[in-house]
C-alpha atoms as a PDB file:
ATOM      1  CA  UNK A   1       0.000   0.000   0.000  1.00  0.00           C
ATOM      2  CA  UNK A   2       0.913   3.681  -1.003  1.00  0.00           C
ATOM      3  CA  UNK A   3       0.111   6.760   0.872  1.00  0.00           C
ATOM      4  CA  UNK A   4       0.880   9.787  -0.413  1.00  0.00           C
ATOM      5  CA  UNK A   5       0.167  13.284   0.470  1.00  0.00           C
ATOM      6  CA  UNK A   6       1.113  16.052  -1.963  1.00  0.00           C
ATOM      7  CA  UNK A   7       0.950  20.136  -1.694  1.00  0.00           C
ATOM      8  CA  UNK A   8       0.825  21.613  -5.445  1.00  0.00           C
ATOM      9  CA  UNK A   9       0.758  25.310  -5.699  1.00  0.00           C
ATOM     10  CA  UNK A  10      -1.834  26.807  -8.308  1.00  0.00           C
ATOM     11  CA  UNK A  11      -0.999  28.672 -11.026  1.00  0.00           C
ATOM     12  CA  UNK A  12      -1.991  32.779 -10.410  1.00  0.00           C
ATOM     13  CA  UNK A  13      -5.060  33.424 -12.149  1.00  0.00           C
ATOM     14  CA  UNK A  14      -6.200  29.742 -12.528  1.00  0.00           C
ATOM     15  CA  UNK A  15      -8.049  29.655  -8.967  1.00  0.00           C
ATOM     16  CA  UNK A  16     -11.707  29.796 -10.374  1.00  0.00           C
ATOM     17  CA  UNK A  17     -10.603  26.686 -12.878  1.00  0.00           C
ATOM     18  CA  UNK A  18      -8.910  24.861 -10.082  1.00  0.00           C
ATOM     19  CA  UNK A  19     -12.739  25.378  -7.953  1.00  0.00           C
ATOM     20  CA  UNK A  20     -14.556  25.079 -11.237  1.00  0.00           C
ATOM     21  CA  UNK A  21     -12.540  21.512 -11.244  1.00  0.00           C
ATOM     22  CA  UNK A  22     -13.698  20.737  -7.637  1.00  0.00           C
ATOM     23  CA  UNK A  23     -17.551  21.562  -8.838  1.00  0.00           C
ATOM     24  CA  UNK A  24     -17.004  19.186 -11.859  1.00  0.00           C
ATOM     25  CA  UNK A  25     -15.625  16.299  -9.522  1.00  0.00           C
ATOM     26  CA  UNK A  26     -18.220  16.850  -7.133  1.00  0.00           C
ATOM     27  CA  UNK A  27     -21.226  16.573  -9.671  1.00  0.00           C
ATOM     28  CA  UNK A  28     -20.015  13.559 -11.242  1.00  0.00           C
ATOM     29  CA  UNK A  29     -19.091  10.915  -8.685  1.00  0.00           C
ATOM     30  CA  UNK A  30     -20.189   8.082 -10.993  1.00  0.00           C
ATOM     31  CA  UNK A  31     -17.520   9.074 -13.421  1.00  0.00           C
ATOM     32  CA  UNK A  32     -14.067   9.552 -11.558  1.00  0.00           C
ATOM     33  CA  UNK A  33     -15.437   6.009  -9.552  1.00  0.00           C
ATOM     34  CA  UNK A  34     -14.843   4.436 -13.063  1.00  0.00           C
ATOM     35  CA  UNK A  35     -11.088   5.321 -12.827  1.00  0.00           C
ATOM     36  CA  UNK A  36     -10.329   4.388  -8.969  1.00  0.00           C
ATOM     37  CA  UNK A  37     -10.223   0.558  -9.719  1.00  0.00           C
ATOM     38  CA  UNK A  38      -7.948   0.367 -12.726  1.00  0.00           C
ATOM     39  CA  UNK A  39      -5.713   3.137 -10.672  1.00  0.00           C
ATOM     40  CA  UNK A  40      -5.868   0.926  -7.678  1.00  0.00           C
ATOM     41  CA  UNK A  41      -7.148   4.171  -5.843  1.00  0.00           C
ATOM     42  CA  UNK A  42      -8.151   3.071  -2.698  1.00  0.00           C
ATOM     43  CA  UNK A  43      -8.844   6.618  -1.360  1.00  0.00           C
ATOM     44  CA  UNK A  44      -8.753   9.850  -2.932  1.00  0.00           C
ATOM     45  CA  UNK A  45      -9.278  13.254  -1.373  1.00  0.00           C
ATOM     46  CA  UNK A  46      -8.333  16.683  -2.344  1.00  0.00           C
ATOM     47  CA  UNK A  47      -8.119  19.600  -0.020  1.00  0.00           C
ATOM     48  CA  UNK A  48      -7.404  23.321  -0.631  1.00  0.00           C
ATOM     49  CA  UNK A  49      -5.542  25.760   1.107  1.00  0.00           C
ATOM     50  CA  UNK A  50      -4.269  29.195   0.394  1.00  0.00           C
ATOM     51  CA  UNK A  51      -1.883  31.058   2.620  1.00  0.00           C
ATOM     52  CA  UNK A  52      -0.499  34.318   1.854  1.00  0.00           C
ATOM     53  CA  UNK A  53      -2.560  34.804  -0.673  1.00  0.00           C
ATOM     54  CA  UNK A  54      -2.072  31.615  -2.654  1.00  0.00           C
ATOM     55  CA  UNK A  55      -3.738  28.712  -3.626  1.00  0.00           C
ATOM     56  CA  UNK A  56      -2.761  25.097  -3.233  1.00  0.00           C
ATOM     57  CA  UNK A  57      -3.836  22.231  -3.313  1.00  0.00           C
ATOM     58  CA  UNK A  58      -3.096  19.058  -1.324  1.00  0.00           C
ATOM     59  CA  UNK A  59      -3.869  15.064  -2.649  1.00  0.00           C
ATOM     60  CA  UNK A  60      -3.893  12.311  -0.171  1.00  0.00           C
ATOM     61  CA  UNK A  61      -3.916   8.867  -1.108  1.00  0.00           C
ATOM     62  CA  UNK A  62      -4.063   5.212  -0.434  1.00  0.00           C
ATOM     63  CA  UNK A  63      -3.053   3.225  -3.031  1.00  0.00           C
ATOM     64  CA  UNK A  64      -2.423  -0.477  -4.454  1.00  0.00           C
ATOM     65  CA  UNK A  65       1.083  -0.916  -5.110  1.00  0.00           C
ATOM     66  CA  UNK A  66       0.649  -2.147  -8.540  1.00  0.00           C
ATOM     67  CA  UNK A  67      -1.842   0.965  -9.799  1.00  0.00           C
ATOM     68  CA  UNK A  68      -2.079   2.557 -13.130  1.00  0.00           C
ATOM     69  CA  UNK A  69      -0.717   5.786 -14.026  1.00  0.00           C
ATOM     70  CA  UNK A  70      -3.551   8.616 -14.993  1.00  0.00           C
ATOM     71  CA  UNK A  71      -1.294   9.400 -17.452  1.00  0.00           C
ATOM     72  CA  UNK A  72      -1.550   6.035 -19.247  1.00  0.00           C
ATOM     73  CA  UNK A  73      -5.628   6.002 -18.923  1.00  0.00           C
ATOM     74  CA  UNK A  74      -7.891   6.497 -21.679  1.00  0.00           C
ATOM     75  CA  UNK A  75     -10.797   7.511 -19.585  1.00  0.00           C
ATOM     76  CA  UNK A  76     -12.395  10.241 -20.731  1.00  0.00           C
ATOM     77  CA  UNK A  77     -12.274  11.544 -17.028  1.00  0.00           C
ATOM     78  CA  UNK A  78      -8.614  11.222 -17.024  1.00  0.00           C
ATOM     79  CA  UNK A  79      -7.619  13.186 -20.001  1.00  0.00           C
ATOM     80  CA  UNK A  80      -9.998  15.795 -18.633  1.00  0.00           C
ATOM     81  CA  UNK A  81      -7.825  15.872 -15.363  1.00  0.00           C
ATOM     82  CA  UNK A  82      -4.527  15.950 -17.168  1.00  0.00           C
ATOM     83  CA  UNK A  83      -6.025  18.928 -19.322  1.00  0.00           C
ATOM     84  CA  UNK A  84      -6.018  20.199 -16.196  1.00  0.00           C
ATOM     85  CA  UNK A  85      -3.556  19.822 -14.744  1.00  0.00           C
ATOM     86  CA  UNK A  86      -1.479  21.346 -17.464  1.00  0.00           C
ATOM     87  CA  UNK A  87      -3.699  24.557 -16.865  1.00  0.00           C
ATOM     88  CA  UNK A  88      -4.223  25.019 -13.513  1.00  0.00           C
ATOM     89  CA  UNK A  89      -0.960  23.509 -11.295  1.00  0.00           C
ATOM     90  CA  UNK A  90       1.957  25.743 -11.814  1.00  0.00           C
ATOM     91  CA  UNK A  91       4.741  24.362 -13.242  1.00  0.00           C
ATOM     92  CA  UNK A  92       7.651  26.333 -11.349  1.00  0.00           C
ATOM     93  CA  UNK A  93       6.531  25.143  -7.815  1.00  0.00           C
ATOM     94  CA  UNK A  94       7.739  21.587  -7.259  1.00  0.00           C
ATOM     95  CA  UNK A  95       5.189  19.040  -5.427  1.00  0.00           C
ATOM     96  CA  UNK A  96       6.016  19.098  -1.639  1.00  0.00           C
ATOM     97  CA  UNK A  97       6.027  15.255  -0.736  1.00  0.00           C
ATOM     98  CA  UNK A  98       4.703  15.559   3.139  1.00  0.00           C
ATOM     99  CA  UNK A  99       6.375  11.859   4.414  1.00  0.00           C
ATOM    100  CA  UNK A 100       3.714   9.726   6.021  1.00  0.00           C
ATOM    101  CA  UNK A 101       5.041   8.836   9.623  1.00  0.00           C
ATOM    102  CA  UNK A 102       2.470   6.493  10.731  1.00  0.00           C
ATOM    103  CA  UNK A 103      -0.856   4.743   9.096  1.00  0.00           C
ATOM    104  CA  UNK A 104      -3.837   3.217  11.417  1.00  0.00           C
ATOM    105  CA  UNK A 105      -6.616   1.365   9.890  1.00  0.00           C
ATOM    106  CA  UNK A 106      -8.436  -1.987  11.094  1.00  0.00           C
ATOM    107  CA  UNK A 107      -7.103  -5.292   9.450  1.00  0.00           C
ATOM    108  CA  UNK A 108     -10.518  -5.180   8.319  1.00  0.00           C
ATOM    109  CA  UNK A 109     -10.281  -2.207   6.236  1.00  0.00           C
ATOM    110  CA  UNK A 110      -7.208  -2.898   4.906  1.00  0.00           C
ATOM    111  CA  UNK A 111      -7.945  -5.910   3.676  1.00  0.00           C
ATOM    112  CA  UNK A 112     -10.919  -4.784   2.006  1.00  0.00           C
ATOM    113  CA  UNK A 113      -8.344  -2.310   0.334  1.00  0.00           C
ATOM    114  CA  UNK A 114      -6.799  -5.186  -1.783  1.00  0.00           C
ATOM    115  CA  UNK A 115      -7.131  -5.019  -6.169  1.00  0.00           C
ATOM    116  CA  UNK A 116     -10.199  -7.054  -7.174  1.00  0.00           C
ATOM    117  CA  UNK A 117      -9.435 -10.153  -8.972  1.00  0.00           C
ATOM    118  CA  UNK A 118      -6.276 -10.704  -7.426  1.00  0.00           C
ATOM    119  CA  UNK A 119      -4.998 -13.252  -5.501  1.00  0.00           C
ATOM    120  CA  UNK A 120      -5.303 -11.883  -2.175  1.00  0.00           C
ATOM    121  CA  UNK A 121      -9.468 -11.540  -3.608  1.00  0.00           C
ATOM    122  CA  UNK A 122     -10.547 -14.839  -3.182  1.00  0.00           C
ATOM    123  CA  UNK A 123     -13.280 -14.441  -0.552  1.00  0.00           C
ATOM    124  CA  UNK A 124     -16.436 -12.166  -1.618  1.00  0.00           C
ATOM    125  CA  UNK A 125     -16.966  -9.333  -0.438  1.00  0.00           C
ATOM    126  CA  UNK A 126     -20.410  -7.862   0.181  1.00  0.00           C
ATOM    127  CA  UNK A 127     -21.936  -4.766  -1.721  1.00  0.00           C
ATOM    128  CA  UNK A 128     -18.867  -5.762  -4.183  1.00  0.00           C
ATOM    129  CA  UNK A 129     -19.352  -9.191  -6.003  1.00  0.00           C
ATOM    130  CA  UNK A 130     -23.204  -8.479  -7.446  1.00  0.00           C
END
């Protein structure tokens, strides 16, 4: 399992995209769902922040070890997100990695966090296998 949390700055100007973004995610649930499995996207949250004046925003994940990269997808949703990305997260700020120092879920959770279909999916799981 990955966790990740990631600060990106956005570019000046491109705050109303980056919220228009956050509207388009939140009205359309069913279609960045399609892309967690093949991703191996476990959880996915974005938060905002802006200090001093600027905008960032922050990704936290849990992911499988063996995911796909969005850049490789040819979801529609995807290449939407890429687009952007290319217009909204500026380029001359580097990503600031925060280092996760400790992760506390129940066995039960994290075993429920395993890729479908693989190995370690051999038991059904409810709400899942319909």
């Amino acid at each position: 399992m990955i966790i990740e949390l990631t600060r990106f700055r956005v570019r000046a100007g491109a705050e109303e995209r980056a919220a228009a973004w956050m509207d388009f995610l939140r009205a359309n649930p069913e279609a960045f769902r399609e892309t967690l499995e093949p991703e191996q996207m476990y959880v996915e949250t974005i938060l905002s922040e802006v200090r001093d004046g600027i905008t960032y925003l922050y990704w936290y994940s849990v992911q499988g070890e063996d995911r796909a990269s969005v850049q490789e997808s040819q979801h529609w949703l995807d290449k939407k997100h890429l687009e952007f990305w290319r217009d909204v997260i500026d380029p001359d700020f580097p990503p600031q990695e925060l280092t996760p120092q400790i992760h506390m879920t129940p066995e039960r959770v994290e075993a429920a966090m395993k890729p479908l279909n693989g190995p370690q999916d051999s038991t059904p799981h409810p709400g899942r296998d319909t």
